[in-house]
N, C-alpha and C. Protein backbone atom coordinates (compact mmCIF):
# COMPACT_ATOMS: atom_id res chain seq x y z
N UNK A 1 31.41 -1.43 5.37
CA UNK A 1 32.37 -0.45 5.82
C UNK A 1 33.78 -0.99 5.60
N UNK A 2 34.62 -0.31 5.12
CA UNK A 2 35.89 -0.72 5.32
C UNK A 2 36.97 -0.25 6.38
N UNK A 3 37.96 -0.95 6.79
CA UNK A 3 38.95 -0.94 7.73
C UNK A 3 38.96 0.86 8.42
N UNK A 4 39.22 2.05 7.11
CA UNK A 4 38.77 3.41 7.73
C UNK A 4 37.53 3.97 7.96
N UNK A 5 36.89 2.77 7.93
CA UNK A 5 35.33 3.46 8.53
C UNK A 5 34.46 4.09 7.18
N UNK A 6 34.47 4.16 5.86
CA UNK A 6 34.05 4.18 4.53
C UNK A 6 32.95 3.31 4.49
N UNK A 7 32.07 3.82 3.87
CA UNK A 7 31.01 3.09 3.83
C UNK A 7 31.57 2.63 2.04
N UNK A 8 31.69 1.45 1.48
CA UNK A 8 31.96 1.20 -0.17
C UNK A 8 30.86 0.84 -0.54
N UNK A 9 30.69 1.35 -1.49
CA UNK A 9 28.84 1.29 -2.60
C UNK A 9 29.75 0.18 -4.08
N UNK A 10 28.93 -0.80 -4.59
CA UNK A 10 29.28 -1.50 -5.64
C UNK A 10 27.91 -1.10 -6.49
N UNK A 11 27.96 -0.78 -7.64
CA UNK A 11 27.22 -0.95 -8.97
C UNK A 11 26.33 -1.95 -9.00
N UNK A 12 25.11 -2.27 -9.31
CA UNK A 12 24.19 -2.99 -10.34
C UNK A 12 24.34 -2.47 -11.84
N UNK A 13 25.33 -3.56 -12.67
CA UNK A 13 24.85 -3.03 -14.23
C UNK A 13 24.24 -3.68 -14.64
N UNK A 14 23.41 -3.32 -16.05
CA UNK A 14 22.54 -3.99 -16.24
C UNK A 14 22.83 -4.08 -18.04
N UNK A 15 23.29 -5.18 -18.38
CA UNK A 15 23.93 -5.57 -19.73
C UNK A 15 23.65 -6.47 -20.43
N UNK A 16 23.65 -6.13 -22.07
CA UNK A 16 22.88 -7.40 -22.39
C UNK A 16 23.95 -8.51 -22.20
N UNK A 17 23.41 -9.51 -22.61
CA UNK A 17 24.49 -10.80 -22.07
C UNK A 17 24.09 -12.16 -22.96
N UNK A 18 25.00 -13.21 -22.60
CA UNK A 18 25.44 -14.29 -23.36
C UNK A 18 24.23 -15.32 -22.80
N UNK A 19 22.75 -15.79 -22.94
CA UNK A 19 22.21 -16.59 -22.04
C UNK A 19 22.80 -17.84 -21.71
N UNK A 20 23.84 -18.10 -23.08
CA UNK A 20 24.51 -19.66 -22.17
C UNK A 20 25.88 -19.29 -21.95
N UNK A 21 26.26 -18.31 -21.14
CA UNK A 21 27.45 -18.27 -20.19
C UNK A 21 27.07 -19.38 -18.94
N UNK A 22 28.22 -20.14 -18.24
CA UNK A 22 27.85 -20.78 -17.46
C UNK A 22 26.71 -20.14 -15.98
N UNK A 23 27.42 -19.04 -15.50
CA UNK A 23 26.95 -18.71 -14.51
C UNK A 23 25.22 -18.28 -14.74
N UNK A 24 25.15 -17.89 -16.31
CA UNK A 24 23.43 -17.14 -16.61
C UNK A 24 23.18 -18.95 -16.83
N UNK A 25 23.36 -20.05 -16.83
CA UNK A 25 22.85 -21.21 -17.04
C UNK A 25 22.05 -21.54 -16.50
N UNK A 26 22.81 -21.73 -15.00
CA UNK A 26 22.73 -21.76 -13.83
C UNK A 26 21.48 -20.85 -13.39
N UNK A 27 21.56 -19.84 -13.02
CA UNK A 27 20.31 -19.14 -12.97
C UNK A 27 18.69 -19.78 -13.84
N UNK A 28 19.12 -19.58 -14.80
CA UNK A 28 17.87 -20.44 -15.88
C UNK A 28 17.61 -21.62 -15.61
N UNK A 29 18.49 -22.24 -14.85
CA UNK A 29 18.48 -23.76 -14.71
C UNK A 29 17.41 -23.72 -13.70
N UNK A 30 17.73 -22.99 -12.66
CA UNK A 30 17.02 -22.77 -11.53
C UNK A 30 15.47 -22.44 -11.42
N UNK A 31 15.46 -21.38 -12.49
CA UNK A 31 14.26 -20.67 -12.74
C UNK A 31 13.69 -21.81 -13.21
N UNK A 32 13.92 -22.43 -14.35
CA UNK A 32 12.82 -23.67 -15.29
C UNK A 32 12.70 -24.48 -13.82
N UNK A 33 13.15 -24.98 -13.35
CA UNK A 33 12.92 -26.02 -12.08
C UNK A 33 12.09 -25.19 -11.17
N UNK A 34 11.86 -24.23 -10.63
CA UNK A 34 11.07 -23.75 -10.24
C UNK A 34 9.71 -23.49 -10.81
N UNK A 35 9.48 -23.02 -12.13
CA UNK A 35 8.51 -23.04 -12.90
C UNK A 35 7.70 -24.59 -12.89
N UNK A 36 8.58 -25.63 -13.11
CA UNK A 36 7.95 -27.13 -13.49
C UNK A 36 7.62 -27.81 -11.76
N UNK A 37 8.13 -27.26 -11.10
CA UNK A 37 7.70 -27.29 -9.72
C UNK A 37 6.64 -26.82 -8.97
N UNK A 38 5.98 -25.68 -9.75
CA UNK A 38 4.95 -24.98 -9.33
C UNK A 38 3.68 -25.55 -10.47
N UNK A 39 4.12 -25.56 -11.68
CA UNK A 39 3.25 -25.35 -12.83
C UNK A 39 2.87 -27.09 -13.42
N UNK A 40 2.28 -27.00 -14.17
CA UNK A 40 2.07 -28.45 -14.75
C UNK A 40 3.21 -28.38 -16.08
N UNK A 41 3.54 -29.12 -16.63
CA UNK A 41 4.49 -28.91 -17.88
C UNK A 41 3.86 -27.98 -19.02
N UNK A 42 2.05 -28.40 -19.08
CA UNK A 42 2.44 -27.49 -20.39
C UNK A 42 1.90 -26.25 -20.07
N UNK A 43 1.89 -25.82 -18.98
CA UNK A 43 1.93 -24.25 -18.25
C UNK A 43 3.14 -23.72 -18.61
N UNK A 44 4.62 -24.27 -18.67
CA UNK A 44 5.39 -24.05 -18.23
C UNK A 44 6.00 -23.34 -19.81
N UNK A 45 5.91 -21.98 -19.93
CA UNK A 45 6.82 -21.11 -21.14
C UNK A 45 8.02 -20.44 -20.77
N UNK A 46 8.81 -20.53 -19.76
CA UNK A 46 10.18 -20.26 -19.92
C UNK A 46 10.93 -20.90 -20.95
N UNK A 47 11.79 -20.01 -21.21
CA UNK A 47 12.59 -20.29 -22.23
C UNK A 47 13.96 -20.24 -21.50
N UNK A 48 14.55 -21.69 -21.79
CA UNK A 48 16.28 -22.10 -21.57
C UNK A 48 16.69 -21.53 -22.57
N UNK A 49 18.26 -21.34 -22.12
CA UNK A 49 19.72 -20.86 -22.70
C UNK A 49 19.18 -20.86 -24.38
N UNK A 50 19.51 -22.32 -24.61
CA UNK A 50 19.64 -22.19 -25.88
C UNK A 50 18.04 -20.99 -27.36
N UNK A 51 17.38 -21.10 -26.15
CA UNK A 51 15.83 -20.31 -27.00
C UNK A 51 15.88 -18.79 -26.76
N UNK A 52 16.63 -18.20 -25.59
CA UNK A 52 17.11 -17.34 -25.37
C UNK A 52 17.32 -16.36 -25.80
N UNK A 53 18.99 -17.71 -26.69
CA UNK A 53 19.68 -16.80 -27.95
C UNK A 53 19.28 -16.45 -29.01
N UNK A 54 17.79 -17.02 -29.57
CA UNK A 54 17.66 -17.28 -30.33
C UNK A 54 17.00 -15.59 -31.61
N UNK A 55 16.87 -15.67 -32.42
CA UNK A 55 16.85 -14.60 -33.07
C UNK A 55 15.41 -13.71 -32.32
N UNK A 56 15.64 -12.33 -32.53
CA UNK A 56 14.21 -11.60 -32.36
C UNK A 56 14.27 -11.54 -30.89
N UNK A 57 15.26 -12.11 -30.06
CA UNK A 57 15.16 -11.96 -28.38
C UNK A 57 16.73 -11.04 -28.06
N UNK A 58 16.31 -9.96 -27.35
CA UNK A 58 17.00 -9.24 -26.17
C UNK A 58 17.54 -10.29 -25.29
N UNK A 59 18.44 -10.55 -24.51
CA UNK A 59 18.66 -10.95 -23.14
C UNK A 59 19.16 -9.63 -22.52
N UNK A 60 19.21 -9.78 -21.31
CA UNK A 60 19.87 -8.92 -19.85
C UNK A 60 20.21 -9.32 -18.93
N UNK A 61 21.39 -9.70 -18.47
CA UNK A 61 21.38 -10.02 -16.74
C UNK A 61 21.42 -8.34 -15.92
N UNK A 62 21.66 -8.61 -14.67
CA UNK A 62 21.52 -7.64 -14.05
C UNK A 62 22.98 -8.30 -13.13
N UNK A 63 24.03 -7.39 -12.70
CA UNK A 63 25.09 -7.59 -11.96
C UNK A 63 25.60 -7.08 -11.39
N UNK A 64 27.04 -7.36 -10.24
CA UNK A 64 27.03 -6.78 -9.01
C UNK A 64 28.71 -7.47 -9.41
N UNK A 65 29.33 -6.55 -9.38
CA UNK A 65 31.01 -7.06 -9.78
C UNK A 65 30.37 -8.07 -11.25
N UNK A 66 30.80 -9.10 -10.91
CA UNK A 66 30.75 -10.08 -11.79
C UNK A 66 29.82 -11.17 -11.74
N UNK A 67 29.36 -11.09 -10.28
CA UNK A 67 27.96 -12.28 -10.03
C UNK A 67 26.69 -11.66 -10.63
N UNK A 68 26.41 -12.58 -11.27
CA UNK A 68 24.64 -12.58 -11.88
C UNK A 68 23.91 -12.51 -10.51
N UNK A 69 22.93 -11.32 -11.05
CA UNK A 69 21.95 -11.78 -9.75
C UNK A 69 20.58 -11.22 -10.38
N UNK A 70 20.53 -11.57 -11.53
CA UNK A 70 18.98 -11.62 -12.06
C UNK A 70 19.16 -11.42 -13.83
N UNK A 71 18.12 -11.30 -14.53
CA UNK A 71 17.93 -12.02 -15.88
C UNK A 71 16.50 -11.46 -16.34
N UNK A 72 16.92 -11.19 -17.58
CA UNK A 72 15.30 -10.78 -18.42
C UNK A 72 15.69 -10.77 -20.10
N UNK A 73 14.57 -11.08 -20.58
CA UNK A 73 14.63 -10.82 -22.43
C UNK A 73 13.23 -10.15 -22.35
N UNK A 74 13.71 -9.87 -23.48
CA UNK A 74 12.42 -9.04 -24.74
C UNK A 74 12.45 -10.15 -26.16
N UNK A 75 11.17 -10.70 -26.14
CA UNK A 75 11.09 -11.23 -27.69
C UNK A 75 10.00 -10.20 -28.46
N UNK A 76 10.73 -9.80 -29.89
CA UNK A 76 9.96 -9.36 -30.56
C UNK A 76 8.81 -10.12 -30.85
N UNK A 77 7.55 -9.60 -30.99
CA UNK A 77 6.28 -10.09 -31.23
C UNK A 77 6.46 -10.29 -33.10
N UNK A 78 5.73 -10.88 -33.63
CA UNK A 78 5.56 -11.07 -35.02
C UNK A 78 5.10 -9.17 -35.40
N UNK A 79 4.93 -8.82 -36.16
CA UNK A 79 4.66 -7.33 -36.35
C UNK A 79 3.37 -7.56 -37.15
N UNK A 80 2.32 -6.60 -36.30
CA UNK A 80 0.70 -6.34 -36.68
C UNK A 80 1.09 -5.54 -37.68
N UNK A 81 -0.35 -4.73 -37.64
CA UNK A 81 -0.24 -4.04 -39.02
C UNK A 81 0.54 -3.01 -39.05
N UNK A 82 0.83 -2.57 -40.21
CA UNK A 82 2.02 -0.86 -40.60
C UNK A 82 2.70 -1.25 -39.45
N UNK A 83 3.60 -0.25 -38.85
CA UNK A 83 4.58 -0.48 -38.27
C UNK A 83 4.38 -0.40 -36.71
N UNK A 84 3.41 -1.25 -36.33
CA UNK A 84 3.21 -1.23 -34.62
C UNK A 84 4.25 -2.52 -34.34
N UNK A 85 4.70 -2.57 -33.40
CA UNK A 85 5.90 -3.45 -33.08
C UNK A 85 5.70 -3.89 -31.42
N UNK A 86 5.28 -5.29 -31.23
CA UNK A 86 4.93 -5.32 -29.84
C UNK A 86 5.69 -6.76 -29.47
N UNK A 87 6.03 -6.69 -27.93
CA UNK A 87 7.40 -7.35 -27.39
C UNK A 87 6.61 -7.95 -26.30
N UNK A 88 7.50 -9.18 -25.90
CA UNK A 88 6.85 -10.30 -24.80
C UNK A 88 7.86 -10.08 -23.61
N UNK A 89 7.85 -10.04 -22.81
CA UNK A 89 8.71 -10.27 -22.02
C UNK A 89 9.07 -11.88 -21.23
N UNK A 90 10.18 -11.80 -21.25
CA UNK A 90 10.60 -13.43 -20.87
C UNK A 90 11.53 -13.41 -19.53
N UNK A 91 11.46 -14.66 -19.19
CA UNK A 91 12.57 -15.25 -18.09
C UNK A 91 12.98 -14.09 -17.38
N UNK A 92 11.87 -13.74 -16.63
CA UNK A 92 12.34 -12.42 -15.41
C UNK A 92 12.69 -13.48 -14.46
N UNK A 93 13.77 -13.58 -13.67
CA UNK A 93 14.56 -14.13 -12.70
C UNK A 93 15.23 -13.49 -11.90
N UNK A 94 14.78 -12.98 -10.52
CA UNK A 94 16.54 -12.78 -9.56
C UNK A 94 16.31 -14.18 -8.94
N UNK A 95 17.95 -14.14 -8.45
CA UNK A 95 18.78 -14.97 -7.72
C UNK A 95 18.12 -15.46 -6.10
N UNK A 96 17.88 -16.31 -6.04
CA UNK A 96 17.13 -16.28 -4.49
C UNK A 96 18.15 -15.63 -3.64
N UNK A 97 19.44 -15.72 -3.65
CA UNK A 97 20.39 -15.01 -2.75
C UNK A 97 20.04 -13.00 -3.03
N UNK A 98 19.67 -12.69 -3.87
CA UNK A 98 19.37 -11.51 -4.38
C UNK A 98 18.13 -11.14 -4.34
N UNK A 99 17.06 -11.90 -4.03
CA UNK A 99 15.51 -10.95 -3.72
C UNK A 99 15.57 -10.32 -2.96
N UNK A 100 14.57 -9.01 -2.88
CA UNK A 100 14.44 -8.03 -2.19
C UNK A 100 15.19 -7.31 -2.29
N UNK A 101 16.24 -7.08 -2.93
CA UNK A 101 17.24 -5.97 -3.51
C UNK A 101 16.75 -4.85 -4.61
N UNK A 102 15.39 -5.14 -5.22
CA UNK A 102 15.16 -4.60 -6.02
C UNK A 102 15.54 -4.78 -7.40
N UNK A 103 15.92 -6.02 -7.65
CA UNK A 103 16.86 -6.44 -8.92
C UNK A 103 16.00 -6.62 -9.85
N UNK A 104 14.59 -7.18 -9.60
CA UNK A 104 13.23 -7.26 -10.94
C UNK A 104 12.89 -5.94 -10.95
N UNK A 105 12.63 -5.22 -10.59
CA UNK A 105 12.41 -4.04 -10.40
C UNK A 105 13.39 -2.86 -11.58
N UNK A 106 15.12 -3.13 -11.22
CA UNK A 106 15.53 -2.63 -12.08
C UNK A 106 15.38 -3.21 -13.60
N UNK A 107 15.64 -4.37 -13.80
CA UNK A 107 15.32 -5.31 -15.03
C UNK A 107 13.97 -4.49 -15.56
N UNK A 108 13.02 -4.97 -15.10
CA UNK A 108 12.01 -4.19 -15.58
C UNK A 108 12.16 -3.10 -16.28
N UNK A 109 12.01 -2.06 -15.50
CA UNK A 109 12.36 -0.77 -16.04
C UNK A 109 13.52 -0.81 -16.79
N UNK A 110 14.55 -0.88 -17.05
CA UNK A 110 15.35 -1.34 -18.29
C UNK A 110 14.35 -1.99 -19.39
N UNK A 111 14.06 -2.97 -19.19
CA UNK A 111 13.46 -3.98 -20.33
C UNK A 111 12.65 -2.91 -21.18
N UNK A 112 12.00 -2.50 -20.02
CA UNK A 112 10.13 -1.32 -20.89
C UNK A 112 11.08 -0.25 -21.70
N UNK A 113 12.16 0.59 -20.81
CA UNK A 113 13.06 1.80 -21.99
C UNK A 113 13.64 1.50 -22.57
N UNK A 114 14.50 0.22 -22.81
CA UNK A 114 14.88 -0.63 -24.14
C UNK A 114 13.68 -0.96 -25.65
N UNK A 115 12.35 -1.01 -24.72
CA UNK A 115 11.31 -1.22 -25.69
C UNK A 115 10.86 -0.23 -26.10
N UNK A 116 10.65 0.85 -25.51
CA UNK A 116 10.45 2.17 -25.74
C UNK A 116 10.96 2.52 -27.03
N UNK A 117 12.74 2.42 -26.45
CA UNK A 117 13.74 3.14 -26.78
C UNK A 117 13.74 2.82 -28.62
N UNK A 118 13.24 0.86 -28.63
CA UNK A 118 13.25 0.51 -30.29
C UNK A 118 11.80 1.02 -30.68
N UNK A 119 11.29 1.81 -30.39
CA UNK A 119 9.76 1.80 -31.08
C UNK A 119 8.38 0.68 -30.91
N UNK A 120 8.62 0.32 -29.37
CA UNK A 120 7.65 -1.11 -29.34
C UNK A 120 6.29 -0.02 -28.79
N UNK A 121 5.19 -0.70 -29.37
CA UNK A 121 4.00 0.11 -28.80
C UNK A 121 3.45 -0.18 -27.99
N UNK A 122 3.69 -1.89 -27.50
CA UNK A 122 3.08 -2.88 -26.38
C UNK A 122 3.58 -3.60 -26.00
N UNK A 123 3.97 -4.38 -24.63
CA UNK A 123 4.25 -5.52 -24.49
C UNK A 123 3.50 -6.18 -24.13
N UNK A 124 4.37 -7.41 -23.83
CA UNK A 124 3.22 -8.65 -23.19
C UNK A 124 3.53 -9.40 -22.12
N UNK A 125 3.23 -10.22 -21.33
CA UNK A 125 4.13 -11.07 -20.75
C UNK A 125 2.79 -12.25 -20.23
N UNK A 126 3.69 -13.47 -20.06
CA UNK A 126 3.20 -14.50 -19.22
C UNK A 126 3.22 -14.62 -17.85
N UNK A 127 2.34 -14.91 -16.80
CA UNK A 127 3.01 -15.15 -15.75
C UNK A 127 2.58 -16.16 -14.89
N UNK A 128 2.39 -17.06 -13.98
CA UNK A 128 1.77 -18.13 -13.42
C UNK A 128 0.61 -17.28 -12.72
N UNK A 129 -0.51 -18.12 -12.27
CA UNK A 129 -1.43 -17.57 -11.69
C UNK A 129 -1.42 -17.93 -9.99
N UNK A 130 -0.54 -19.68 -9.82
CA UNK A 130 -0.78 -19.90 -8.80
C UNK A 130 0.22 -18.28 -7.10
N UNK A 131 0.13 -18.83 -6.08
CA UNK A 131 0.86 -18.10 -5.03
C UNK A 131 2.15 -17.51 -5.30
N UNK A 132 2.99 -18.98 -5.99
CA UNK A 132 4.07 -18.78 -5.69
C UNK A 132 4.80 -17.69 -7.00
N UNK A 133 3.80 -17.32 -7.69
CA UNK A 133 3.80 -15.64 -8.71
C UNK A 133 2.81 -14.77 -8.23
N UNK A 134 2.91 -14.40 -6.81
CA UNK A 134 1.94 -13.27 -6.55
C UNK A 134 3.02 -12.05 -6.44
N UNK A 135 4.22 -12.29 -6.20
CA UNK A 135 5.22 -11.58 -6.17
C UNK A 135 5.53 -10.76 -7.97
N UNK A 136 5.49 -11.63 -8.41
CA UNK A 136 5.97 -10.84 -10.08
C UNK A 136 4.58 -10.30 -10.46
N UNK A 137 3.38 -11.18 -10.00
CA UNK A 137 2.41 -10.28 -10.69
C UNK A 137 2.10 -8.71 -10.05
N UNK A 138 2.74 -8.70 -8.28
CA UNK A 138 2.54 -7.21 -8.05
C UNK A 138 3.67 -6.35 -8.88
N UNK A 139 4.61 -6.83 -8.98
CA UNK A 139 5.48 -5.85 -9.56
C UNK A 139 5.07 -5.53 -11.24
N UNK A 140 4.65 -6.52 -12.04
CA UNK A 140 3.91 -5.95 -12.82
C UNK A 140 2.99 -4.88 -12.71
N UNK A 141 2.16 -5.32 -12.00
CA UNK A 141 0.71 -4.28 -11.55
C UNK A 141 1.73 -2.79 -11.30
N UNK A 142 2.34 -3.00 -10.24
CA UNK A 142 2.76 -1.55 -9.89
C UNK A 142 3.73 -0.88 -10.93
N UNK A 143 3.87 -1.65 -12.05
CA UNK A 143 5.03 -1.10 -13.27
C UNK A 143 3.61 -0.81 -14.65
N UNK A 144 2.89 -0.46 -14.09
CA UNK A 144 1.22 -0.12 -15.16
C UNK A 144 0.99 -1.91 -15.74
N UNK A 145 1.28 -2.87 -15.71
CA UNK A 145 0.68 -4.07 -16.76
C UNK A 145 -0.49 -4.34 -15.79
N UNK A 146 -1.38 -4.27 -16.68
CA UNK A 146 -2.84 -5.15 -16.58
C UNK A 146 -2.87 -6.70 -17.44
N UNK A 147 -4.09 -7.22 -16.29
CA UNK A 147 -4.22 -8.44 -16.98
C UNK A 147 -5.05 -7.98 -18.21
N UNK A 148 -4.69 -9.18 -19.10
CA UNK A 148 -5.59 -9.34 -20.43
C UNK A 148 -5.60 -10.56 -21.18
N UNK A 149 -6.73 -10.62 -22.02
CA UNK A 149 -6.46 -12.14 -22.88
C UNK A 149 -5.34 -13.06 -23.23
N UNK A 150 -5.48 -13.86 -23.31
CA UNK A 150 -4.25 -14.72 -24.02
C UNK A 150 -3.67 -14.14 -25.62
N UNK A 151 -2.26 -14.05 -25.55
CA UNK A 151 -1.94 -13.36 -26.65
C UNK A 151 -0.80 -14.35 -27.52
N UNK A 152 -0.34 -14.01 -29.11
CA UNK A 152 0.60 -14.31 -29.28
C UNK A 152 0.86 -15.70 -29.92
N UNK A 153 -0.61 -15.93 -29.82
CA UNK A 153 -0.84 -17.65 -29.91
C UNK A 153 -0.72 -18.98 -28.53
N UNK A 154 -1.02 -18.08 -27.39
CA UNK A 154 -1.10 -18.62 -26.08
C UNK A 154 -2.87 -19.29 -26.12
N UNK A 155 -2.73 -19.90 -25.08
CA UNK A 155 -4.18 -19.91 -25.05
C UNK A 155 -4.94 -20.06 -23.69
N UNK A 156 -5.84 -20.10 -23.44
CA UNK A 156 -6.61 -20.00 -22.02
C UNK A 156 -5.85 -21.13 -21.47
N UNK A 157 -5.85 -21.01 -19.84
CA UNK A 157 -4.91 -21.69 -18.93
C UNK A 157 -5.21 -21.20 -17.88
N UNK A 158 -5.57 -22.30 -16.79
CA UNK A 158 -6.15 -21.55 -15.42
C UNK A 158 -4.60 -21.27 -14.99
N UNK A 159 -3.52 -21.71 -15.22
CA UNK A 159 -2.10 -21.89 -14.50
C UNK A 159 -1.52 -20.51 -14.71
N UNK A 160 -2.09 -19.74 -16.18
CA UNK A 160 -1.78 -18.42 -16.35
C UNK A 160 -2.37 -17.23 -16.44
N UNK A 161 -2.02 -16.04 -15.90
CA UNK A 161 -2.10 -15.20 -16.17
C UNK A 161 -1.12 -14.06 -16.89
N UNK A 162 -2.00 -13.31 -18.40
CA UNK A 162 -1.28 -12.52 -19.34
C UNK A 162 -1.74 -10.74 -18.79
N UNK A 163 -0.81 -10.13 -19.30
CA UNK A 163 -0.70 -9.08 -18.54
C UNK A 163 -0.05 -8.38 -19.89
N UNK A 164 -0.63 -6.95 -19.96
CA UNK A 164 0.04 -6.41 -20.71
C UNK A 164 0.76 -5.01 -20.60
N UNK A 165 1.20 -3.76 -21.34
CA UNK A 165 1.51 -2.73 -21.04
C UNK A 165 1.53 -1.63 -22.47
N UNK A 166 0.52 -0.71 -22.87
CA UNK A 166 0.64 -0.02 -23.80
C UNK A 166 2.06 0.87 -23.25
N UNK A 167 3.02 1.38 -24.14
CA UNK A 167 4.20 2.15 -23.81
C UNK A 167 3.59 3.42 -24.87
N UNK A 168 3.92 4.62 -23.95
CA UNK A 168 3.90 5.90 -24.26
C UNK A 168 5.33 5.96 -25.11
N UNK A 169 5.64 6.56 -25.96
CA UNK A 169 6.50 6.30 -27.11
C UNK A 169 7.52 7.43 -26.91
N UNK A 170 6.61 9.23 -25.92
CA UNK A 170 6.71 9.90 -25.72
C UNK A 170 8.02 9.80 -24.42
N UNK A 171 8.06 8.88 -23.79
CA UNK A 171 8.80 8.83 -22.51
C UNK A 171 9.67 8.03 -22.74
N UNK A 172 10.70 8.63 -21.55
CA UNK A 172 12.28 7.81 -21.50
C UNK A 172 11.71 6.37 -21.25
């Protein structure tokens, strides 16, 4: 509320972005340390700043004025046959100061109508199997991804679970 009693509403935008700006570093920094904290090392497929940028990947933060308060890419998949085009999803992150805001939630849904939007027919994603990803794997579940095989050139891993999402091509 402000001084006349106004309730003031601020924006979440959601833009692609620079993954090695300092402040998106920071975030990533956080996320990989959390990942290698939970996971064994070679569980561990987040991708830092610099892999990020790297060709064939989307980034996104998600923001509030100017503070980051969450993070996602799309890597293009290698392309199957004729022109099916299928995308991984990477480094979903909010801000521990920012959970429960709904900030993966918006990311998400951005990420899938960005994929839509280029013609992707599937995605994919990684996600840990232990507790401390029971949280991303419901929000998957409740955003349609099912589990499924190891994809992409992944391979069996009790530490993971793969999850996927056919996209209707038809919808926003």
């Amino acid at each position: 509320m402000t001084d006349s009693g106004e309730e003031q509403f601020t924006m979440i935008r959601i833009d692609r972005d620079d993954p090695g700006s300092a402040d998106v570093r920071q975030l990533l920094s956080e996320h990989l340390a959390d990942m290698f904290a939970t996971s064994p090392a070679e569980s561990v497929h987040a991708l830092d700043s610099a892999a990020l940028s790297g060709p064939g990947i989307t980034f996104w933060t998600a923001r509030e004025d100017d503070e980051v308060l969450g993070c996602g890419a799309l890597k293009q998949l290698q392309q199957g046959q004729g022109e099916i085009r299928e995308g991984e999803i990477k480094s979903m992150r909010t801000a521990a100061h920012a959970r429960g805001r709904g900030i993966a939630t918006l990311l998400l849904a951005h990420i899938v109508a960005e994929a839509r939007r280029g013609g992707y027919h599937r995605l994919y994603l990684e996600t840990g199997s232990q507790d401390f990803f029971a949280p991303a794997r419901r929000l998957y579940q409740r955003h349609g991804f099912d589990v499924c095989p190891p994809f992409a050139g992944y391979g069996d891993d009790r530490n993971s679970v793969y999850m996927t999402l056919a996209l209707d091509l038809g919808r926003p």
